[in-house]
Structures are given as structure tokens and as C-alpha cells.
C-alpha atoms as a PDB file:
ATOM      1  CA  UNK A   1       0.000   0.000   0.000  1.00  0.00           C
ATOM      2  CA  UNK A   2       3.104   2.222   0.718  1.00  0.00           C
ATOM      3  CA  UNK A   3       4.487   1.423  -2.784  1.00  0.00           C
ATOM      4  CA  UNK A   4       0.862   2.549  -4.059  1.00  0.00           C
ATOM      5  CA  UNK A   5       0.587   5.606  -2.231  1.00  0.00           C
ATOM      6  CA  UNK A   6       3.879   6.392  -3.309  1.00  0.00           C
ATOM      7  CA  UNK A   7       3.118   5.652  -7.201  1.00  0.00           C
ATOM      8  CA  UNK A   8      -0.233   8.162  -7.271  1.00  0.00           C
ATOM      9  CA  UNK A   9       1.274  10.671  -5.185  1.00  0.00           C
ATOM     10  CA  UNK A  10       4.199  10.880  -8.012  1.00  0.00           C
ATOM     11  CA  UNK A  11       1.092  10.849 -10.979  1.00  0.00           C
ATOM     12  CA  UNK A  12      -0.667  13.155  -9.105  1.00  0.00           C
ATOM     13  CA  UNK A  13       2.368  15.668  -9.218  1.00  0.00           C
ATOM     14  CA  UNK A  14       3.746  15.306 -12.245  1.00  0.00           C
ATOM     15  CA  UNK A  15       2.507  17.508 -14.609  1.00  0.00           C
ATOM     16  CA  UNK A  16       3.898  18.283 -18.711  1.00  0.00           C
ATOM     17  CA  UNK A  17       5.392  15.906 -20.958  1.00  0.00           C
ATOM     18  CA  UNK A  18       3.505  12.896 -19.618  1.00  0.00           C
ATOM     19  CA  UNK A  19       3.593  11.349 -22.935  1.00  0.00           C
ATOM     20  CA  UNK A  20       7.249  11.561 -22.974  1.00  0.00           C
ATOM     21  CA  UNK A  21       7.660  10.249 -19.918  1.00  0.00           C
ATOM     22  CA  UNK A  22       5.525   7.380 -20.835  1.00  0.00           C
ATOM     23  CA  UNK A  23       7.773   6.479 -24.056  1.00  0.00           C
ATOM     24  CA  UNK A  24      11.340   6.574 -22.290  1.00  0.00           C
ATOM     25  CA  UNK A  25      10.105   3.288 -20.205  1.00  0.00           C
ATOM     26  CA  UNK A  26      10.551  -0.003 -20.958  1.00  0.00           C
ATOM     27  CA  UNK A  27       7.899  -2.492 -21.568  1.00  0.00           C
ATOM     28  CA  UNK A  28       7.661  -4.435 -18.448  1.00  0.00           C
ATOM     29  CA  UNK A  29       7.791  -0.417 -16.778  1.00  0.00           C
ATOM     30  CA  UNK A  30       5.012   0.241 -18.608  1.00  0.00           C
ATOM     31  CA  UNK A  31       3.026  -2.469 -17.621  1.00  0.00           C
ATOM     32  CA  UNK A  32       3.713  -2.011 -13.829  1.00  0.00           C
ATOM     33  CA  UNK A  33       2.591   1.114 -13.733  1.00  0.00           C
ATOM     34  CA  UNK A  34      -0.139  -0.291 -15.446  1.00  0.00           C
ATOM     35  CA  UNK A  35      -0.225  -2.529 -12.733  1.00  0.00           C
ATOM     36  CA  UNK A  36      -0.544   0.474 -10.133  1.00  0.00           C
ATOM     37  CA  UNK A  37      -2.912   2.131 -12.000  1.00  0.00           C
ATOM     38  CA  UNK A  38      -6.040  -0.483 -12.332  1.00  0.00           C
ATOM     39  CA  UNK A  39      -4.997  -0.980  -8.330  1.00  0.00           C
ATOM     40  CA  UNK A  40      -4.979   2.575  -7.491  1.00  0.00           C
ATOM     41  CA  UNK A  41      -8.685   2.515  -9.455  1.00  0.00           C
ATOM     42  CA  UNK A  42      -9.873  -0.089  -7.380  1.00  0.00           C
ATOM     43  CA  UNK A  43      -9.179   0.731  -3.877  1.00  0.00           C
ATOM     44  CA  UNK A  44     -12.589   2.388  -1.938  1.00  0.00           C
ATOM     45  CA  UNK A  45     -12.265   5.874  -1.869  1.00  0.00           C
ATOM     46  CA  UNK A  46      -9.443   7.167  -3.929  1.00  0.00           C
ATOM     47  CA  UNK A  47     -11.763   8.185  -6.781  1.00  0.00           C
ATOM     48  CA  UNK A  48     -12.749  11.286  -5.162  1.00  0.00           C
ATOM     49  CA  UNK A  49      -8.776  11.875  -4.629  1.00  0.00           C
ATOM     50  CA  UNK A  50      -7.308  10.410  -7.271  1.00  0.00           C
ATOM     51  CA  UNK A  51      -9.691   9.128  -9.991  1.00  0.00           C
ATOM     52  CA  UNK A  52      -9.677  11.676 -12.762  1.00  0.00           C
ATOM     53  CA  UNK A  53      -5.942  11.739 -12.345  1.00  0.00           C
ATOM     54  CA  UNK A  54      -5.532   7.889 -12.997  1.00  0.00           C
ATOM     55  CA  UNK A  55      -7.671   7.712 -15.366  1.00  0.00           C
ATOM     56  CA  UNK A  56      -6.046  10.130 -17.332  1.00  0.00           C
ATOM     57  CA  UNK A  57      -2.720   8.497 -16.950  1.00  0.00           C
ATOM     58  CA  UNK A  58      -4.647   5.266 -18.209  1.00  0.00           C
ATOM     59  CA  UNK A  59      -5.500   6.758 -21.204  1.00  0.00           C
ATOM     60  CA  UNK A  60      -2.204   8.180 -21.949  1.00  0.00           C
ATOM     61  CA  UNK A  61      -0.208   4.938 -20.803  1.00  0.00           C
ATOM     62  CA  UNK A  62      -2.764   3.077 -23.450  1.00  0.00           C
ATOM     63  CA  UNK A  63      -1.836   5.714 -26.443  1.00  0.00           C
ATOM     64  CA  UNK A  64       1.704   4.508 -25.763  1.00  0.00           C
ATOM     65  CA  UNK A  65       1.635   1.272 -24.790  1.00  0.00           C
ATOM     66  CA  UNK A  66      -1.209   0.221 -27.089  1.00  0.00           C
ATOM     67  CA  UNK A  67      -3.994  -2.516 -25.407  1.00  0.00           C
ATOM     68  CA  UNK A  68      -1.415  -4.692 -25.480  1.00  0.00           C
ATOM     69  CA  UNK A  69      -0.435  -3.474 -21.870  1.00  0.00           C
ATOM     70  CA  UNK A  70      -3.932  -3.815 -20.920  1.00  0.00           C
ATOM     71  CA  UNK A  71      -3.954  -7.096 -21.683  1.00  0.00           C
ATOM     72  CA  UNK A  72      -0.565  -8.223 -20.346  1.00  0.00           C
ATOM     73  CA  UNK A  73      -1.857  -6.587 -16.874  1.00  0.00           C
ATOM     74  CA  UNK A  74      -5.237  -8.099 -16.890  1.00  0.00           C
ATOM     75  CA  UNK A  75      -3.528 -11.917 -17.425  1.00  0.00           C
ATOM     76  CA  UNK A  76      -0.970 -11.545 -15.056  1.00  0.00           C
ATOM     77  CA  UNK A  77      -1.241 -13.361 -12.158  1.00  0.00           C
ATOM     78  CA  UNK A  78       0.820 -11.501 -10.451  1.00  0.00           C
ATOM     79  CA  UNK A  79      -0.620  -8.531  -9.098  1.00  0.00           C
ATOM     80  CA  UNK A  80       0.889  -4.990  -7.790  1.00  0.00           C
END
């Protein structure tokens, strides 16, 4: 949960060139944040804090990454 809070608390401050950001990480980078993301989403309560902001960073990570990443997350039993 530290490692979460940590994640959105970076999203939610980082601001500009997000695509850029987004294309100077690797694959498996992508995905774990990814990874973060959809668990960030489901945990009761950050919506009202963090929602539009992770969303937003979904969509972006998706232009990038392409649904591949999606899909790589979603069958991955390993979680974040």
C-alpha cells in the first residue's frame, strides 16, 4: 500500500510531458505502472482523490503502450 501511495502521489504531481515520460520506459515499466494504475482505481475511496488523475494516466499509458499493456496486466497473475 506504501508502494501505491507512493506511485499516485508521483502521478498526481507530475505535470507536462507525460507522454514523454511514458515512451522513455521499458515495456515491463510500462506495464507495472499499469499494474498500479487499475490498483490505485480499485481501492474504496481514492476516486474522489485520485480518480480523474488515474484515469487520465490510463488513457495516456494506453496511447503509448497500445492494449497490449492492458492485456498483459489483466492476465498476469501476479498482481501490484
Amino acid at each position: 500500500d506504501l508502494i501505491l501511495q507512493t506511485v499516485v502521489s508521483v502521478l498526481n504531481n507530475t505535470k507536462g510531458t507525460v507522454p514523454n515520460i511514458l515512451k522513455s520506459l521499458s515495456q515491463d515499466a510500462r506495464d507495472t505502472l499499469m499494474k498500479y494504475i487499475y490498483k490505485g482505481m480499485g481501492v474504496p475511496g481514492w476516486g474522489d482523490v485520485s480518480g480523474n488523475v488515474l484515469l487520465a494516466w490510463q488513457e495516456k499509458l494506453t496511447e503509448v503502450a497500445g492494449t497490449g499493456c492492458i492485456v498483459r496486466v489483466m492476465s498476469d497473475p501476479r498482481t501490484a
